[in-house]
N, C-alpha and C. Protein backbone atom coordinates (compact mmCIF):
# COMPACT_ATOMS: atom_id res chain seq x y z
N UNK A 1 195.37 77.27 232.56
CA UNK A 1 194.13 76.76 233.12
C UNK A 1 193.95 77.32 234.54
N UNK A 2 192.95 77.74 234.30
CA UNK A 2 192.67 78.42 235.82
C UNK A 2 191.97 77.14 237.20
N UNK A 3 192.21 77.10 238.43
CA UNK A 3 192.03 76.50 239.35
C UNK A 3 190.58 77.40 239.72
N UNK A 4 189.71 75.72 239.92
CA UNK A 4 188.46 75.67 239.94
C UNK A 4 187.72 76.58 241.08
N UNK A 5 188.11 77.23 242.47
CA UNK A 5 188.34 77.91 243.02
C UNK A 5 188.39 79.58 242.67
N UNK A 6 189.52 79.68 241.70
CA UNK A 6 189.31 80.96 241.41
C UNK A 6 188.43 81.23 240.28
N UNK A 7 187.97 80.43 239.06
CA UNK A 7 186.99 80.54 238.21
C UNK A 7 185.55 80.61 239.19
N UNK A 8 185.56 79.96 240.13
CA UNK A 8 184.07 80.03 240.68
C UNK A 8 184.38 81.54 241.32
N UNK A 9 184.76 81.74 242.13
CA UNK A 9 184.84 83.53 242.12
C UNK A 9 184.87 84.33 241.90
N UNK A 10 185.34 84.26 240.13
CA UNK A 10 185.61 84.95 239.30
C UNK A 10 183.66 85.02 238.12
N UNK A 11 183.72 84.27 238.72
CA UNK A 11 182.12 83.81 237.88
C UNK A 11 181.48 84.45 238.53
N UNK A 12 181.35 84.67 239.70
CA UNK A 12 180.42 85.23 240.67
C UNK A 12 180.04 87.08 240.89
N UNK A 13 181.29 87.23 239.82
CA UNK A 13 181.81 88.95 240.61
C UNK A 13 181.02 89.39 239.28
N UNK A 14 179.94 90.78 240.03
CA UNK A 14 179.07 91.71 239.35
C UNK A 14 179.91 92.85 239.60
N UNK A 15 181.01 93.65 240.62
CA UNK A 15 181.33 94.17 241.31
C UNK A 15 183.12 94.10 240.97
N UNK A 16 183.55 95.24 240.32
CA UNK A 16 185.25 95.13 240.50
C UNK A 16 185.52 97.11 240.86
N UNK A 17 186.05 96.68 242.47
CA UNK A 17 187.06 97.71 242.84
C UNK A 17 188.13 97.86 242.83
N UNK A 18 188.90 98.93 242.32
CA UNK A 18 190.04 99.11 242.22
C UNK A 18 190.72 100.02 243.18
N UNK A 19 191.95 100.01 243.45
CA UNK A 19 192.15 101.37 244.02
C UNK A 19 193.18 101.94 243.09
N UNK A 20 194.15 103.13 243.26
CA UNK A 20 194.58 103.69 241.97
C UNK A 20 196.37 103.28 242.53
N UNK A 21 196.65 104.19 243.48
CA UNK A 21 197.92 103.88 243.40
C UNK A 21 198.77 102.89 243.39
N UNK A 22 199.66 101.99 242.45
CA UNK A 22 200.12 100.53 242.48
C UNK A 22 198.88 99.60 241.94
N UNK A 23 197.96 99.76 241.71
CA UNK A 23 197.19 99.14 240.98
C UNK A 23 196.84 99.43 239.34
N UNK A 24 196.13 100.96 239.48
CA UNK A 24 196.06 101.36 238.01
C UNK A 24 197.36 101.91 237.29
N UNK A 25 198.40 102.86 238.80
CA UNK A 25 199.01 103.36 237.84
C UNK A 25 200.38 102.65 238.59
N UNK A 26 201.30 102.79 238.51
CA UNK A 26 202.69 102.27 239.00
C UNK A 26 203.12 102.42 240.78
N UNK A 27 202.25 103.18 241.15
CA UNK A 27 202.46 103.41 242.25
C UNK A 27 203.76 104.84 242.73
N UNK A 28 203.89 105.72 241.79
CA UNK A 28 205.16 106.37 241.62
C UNK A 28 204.17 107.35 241.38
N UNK A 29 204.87 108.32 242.44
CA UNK A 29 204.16 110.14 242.11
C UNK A 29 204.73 111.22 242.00
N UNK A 30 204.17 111.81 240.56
CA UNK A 30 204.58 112.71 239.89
C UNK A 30 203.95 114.03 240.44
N UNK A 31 205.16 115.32 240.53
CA UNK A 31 204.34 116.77 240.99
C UNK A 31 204.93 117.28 240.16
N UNK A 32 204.04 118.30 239.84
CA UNK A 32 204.99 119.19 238.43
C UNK A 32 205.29 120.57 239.10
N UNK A 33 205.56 121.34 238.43
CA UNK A 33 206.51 122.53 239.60
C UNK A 33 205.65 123.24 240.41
N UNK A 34 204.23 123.66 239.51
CA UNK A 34 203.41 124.15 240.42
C UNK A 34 202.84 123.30 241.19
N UNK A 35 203.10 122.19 241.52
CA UNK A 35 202.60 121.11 242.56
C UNK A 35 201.76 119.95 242.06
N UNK A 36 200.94 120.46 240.92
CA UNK A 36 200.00 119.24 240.70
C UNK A 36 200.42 118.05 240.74
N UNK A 37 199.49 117.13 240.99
CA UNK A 37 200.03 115.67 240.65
C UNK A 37 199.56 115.15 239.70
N UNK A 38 200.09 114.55 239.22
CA UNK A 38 200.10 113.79 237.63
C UNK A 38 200.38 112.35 237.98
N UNK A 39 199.53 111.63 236.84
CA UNK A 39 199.52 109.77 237.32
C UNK A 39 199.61 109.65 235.48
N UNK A 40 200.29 108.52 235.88
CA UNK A 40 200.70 107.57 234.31
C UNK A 40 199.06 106.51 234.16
N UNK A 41 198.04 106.32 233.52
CA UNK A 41 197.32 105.45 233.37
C UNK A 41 198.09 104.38 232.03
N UNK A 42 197.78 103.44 232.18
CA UNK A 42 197.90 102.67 231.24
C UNK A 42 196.73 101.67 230.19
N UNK A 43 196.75 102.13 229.35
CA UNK A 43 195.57 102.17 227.98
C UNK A 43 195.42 100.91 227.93
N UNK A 44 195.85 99.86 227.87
CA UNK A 44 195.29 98.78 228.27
C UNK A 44 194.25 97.86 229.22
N UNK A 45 194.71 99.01 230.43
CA UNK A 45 193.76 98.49 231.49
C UNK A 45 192.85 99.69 231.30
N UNK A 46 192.43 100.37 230.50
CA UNK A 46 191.52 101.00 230.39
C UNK A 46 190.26 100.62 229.32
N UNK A 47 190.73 99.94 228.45
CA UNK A 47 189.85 99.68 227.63
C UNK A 47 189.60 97.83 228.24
N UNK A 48 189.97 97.41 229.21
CA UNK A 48 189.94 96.25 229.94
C UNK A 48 188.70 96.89 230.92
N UNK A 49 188.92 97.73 231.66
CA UNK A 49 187.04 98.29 231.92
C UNK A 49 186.45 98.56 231.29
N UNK A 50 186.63 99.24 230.16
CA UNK A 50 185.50 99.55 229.62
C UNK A 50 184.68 98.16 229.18
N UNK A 51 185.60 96.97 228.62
CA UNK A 51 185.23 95.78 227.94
C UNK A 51 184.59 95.47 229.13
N UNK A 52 184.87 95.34 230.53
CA UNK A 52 184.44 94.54 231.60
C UNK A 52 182.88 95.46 232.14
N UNK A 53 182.61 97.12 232.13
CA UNK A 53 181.71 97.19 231.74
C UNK A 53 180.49 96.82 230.87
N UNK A 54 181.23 96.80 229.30
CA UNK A 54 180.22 96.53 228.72
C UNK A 54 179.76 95.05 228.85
N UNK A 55 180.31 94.58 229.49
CA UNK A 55 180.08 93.00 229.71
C UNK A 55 179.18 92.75 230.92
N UNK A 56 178.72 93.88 231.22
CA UNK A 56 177.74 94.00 232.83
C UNK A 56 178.00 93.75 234.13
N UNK A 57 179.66 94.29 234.38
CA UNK A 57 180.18 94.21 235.28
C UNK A 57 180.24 96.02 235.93
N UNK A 58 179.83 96.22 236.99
CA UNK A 58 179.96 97.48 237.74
C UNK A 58 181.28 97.59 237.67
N UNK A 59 182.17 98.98 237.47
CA UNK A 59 183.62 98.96 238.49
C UNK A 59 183.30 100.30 239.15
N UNK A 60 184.07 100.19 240.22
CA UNK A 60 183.99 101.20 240.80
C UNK A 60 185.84 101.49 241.79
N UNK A 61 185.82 102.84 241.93
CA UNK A 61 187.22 103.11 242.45
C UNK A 61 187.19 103.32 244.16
N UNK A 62 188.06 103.34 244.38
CA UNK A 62 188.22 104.22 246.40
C UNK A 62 189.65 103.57 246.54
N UNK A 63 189.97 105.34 246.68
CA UNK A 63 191.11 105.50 246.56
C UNK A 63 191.47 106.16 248.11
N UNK A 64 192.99 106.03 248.66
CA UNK A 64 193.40 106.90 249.68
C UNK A 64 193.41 108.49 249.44
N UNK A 65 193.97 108.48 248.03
CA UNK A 65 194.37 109.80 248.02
C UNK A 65 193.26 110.27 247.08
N UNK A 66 193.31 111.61 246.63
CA UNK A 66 192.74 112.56 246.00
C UNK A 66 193.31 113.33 244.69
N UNK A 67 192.95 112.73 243.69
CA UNK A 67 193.81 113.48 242.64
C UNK A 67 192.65 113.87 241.47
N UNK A 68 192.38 115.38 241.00
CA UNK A 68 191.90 115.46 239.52
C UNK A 68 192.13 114.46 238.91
N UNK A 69 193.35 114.34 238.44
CA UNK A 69 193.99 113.38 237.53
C UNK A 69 193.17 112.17 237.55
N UNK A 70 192.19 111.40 238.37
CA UNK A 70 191.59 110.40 239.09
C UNK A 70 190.26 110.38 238.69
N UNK A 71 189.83 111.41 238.81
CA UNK A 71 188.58 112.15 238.41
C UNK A 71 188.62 111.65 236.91
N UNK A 72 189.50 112.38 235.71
CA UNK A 72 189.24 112.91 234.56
C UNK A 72 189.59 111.54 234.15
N UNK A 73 190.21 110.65 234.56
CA UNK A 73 191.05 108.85 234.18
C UNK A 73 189.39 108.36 234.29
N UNK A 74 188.34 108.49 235.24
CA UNK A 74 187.44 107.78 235.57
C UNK A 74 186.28 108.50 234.94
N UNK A 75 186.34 109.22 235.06
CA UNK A 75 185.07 109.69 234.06
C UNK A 75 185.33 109.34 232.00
N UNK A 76 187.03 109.63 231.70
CA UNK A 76 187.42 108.87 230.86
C UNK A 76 186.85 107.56 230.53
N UNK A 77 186.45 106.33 231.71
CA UNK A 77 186.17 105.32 231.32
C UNK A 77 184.71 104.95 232.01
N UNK A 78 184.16 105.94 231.66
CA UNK A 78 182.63 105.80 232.57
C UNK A 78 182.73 105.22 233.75
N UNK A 79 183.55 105.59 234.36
CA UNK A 79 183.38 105.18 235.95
C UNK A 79 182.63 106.47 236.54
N UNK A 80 181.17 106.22 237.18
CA UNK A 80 180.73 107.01 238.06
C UNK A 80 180.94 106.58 239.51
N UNK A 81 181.32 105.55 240.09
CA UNK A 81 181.50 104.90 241.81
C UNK A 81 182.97 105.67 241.78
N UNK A 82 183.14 107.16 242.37
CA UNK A 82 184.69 107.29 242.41
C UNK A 82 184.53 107.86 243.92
N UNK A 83 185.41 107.15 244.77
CA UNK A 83 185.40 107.13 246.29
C UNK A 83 186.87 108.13 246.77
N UNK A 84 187.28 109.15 246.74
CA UNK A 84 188.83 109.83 246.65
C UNK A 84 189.06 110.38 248.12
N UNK A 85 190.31 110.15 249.06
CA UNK A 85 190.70 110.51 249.90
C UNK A 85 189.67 109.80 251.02
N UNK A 86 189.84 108.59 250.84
CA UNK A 86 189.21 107.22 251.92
C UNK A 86 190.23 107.13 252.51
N UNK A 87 189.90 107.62 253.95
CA UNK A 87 190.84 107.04 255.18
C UNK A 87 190.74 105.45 255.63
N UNK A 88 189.57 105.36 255.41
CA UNK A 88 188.87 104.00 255.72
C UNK A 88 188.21 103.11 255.20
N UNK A 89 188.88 102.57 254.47
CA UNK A 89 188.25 101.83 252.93
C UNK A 89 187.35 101.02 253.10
N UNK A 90 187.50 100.23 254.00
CA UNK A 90 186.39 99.17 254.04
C UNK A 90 184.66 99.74 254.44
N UNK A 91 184.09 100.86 255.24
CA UNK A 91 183.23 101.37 255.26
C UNK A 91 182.73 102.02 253.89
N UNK A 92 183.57 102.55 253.53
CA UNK A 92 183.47 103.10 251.63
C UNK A 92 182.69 101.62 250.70
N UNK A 93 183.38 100.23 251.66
CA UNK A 93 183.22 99.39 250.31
C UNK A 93 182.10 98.95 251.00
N UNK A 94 181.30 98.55 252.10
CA UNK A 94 180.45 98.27 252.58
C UNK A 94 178.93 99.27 252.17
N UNK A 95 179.01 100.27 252.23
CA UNK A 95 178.56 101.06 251.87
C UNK A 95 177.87 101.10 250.26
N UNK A 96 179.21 100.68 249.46
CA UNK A 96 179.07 100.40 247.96
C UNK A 96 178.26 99.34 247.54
N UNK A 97 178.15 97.97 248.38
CA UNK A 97 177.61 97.22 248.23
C UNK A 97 176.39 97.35 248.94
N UNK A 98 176.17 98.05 249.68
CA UNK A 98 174.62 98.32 250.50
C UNK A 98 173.77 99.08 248.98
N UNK A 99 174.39 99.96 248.78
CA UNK A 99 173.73 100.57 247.40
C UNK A 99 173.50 99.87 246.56
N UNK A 100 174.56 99.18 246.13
CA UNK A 100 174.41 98.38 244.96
C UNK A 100 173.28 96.61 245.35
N UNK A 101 173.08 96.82 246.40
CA UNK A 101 172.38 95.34 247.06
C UNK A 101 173.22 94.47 246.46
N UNK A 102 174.42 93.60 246.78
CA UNK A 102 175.41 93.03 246.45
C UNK A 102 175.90 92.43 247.57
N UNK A 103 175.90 91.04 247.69
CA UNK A 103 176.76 90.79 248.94
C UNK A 103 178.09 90.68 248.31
N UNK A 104 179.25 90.55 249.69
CA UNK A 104 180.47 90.99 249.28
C UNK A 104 181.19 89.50 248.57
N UNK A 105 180.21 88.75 248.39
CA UNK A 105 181.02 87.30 247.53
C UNK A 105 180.77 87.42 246.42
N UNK A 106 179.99 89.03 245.61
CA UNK A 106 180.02 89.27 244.51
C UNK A 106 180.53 90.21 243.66
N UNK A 107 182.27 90.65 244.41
CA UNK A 107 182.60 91.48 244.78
C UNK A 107 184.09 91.18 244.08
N UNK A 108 184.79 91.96 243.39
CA UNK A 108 186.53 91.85 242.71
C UNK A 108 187.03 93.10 243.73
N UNK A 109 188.05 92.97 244.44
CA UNK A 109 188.56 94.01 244.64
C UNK A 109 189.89 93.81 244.22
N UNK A 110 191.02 95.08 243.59
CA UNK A 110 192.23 94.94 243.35
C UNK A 110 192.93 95.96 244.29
N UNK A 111 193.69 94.91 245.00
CA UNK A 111 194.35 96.55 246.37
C UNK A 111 196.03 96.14 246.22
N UNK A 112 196.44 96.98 246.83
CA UNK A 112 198.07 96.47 246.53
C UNK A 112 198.91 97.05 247.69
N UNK A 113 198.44 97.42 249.15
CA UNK A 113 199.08 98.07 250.20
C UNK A 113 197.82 97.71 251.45
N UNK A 114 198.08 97.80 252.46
CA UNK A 114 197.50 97.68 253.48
C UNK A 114 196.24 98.57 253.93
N UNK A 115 196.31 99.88 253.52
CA UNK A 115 194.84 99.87 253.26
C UNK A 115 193.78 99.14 252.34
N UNK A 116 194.06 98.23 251.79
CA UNK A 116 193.60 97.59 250.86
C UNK A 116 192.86 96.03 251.36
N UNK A 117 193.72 96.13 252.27
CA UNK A 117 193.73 94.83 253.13
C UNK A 117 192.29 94.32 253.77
N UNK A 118 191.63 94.99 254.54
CA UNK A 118 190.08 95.06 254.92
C UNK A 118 189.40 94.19 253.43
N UNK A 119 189.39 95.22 252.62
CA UNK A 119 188.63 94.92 251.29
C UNK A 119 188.65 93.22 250.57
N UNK A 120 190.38 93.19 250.59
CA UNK A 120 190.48 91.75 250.02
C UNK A 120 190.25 90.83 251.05
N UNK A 121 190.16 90.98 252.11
CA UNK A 121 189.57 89.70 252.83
C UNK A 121 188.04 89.86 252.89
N UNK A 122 187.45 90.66 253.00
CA UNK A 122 186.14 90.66 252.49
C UNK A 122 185.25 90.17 251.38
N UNK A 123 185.86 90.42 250.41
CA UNK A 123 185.29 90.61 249.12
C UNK A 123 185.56 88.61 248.55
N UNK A 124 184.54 88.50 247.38
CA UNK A 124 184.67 87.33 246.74
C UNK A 124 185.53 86.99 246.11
N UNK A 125 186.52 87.88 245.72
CA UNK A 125 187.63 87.56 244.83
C UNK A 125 188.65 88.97 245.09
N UNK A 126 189.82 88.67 245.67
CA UNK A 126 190.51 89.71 246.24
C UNK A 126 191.70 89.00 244.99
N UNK A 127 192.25 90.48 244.52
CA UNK A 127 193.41 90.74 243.71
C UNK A 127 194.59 91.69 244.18
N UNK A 128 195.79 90.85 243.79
CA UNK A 128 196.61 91.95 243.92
C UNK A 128 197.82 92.10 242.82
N UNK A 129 198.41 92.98 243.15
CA UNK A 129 199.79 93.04 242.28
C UNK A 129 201.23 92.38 242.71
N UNK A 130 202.04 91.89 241.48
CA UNK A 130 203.54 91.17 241.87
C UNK A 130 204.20 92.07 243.22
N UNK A 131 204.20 93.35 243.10
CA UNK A 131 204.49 94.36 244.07
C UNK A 131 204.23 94.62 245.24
N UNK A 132 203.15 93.79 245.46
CA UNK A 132 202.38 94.31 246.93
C UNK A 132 202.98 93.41 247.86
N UNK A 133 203.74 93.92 249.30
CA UNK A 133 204.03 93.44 250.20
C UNK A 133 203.91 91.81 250.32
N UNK A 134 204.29 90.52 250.72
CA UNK A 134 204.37 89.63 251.14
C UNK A 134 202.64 89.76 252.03
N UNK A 135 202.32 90.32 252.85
CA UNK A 135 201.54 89.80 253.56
C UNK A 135 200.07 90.33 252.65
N UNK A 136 200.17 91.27 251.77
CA UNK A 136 199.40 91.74 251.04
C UNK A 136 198.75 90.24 249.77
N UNK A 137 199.76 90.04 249.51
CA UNK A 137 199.92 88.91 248.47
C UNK A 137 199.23 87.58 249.06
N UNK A 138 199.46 87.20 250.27
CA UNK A 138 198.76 86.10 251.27
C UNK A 138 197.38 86.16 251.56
N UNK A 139 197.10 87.52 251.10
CA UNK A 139 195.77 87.87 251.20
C UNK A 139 194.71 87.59 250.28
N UNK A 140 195.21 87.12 248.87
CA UNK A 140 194.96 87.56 247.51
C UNK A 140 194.83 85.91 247.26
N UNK A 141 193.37 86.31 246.44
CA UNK A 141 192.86 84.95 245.50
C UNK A 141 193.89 84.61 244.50
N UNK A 142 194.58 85.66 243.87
CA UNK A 142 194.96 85.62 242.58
C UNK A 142 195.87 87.08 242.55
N UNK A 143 197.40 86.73 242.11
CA UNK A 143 197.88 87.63 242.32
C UNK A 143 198.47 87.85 240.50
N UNK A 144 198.39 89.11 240.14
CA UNK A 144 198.54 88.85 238.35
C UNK A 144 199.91 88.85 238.07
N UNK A 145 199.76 88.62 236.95
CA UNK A 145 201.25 88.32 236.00
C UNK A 145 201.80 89.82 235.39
N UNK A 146 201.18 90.79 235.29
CA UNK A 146 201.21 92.08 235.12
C UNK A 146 200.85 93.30 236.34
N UNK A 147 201.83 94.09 236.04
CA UNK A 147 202.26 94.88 237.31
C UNK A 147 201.28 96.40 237.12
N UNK A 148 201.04 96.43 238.97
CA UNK A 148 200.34 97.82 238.85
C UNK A 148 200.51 98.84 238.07
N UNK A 149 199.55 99.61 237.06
CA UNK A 149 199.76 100.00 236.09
C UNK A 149 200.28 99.89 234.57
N UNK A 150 200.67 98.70 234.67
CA UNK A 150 201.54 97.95 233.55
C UNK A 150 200.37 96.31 232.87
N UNK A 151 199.09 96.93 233.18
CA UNK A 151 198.25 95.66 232.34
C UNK A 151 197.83 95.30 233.50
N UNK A 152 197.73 95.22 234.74
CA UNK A 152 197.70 94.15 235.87
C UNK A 152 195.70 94.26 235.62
N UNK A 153 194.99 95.60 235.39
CA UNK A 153 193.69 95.39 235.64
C UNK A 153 193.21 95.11 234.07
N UNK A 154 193.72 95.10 233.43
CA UNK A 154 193.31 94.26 232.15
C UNK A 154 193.52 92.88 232.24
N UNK A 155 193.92 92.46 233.02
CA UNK A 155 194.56 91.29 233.41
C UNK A 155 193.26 90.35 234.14
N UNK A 156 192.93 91.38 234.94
CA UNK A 156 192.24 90.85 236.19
C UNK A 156 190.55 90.96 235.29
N UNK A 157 190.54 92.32 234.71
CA UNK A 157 189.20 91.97 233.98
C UNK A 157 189.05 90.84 232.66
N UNK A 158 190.05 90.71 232.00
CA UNK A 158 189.38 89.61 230.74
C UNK A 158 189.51 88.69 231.61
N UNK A 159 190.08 88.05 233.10
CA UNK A 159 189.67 87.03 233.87
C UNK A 159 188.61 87.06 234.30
N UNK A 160 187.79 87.74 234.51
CA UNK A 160 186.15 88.19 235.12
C UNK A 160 185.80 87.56 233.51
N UNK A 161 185.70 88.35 232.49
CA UNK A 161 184.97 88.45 231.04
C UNK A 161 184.82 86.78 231.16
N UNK A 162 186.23 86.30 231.11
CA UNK A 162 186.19 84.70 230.53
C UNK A 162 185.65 83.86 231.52
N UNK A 163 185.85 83.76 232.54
CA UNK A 163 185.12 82.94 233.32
C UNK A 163 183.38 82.95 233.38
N UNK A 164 182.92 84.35 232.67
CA UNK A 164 181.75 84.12 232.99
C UNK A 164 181.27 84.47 231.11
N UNK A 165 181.94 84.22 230.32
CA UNK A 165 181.80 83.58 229.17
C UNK A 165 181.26 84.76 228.42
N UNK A 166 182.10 85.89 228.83
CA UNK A 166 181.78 86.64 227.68
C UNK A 166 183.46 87.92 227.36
N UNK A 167 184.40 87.48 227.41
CA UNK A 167 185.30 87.63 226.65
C UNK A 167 185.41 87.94 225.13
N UNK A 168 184.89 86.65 224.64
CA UNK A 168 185.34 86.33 222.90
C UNK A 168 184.04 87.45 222.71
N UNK A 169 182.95 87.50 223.61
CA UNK A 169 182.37 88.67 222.77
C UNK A 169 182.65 90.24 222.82
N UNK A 170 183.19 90.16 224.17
CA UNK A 170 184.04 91.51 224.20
C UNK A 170 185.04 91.99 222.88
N UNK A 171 186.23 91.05 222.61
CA UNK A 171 187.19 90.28 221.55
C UNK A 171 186.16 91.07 220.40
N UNK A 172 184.89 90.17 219.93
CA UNK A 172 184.75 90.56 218.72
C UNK A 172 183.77 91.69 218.01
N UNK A 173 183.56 92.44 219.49
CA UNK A 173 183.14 93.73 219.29
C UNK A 173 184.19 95.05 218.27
N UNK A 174 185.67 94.36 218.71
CA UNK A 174 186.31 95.54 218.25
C UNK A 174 187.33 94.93 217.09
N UNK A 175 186.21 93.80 216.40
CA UNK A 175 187.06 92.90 215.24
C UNK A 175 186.10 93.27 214.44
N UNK A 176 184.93 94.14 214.41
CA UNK A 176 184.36 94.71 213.42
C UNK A 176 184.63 95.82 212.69
């Protein structure tokens, strides 16, 4: 049972940002010999946006770093909001919501490190991961039961879906 507090915030959010490293993917970076970098996504929290899309929820990314790999994961899941190599996240997210005409109490962000930090005290419903620093975690509405990259944003979206009562129809889209 969720505390009445975080369902009302969770009810409220049109708006879920993510950032990538320790959130979508494990936080662990891979270079292969010729240098590229390579990220682990996890298929769960991918079809957890897409469901939280089709449920008429925006997501959008802004990330520190810069990776293809980031690109091709987000265009993968119809994400067009992709923000890459943000020094300064919180202008990125201010910005996002000026476009989107959104104030920021209608707003999910999932951060898991201190650049992240701006965002979740801002935003209507700040998320984080088991992983993220002590003071990161103090920051956070709701911290998940599943770890960056390991389910944590599938986690955080069928909590958006259900609170605002459309889950079971997400659910029985793909029971046909």
């Amino acid at each position: 049972m969720l505390p009445d507090e975080l369902r009302n915030r969770a009810r409220r959010v049109k708006l879920l940002v993510l950032d990538v490293d320790g959130v979508l993917t494990d936080g662990t970076l891979y270079f292969s010999a010729a240098g590229e970098e390579l990220k682990a996504f996890n298929i769960r929290d991918g079809l957890g946006v897409k469901m939280l899309r089709n449920g008429g929820v925006e997501v959008a990314i802004i990330t520190g770093r810069s990776s293809q790999a980031v690109q091709r994961r987000a265009e993968n899941l119809g994400i067009s909001r992709v923000q890459q190599g943000v020094e300064h996240k919180l202008a990125a997210f201010t910005e996002l919501l000026r476009e989107l005409a959104l104030p920021p109490e209608q707003a999910a962000c999932v951060g898991d490190d201190l650049p992240d930090l701006p965002l979740l005290r801002l935003c209507g419903l700040a998320v984080t991961v088991p992983e993220a620093p002590l003071y990161v975690r103090a920051a956070a509405h709701y911290v998940t039961s599943a770890g960056g990259g390991r389910g944590a944003v599938r986690e955080v979206c069928e909590l958006i879906l259900q609170t605002q009562g459309s889950l079971e129809a997400q659910i029985a889209a793909y029971s046909r």
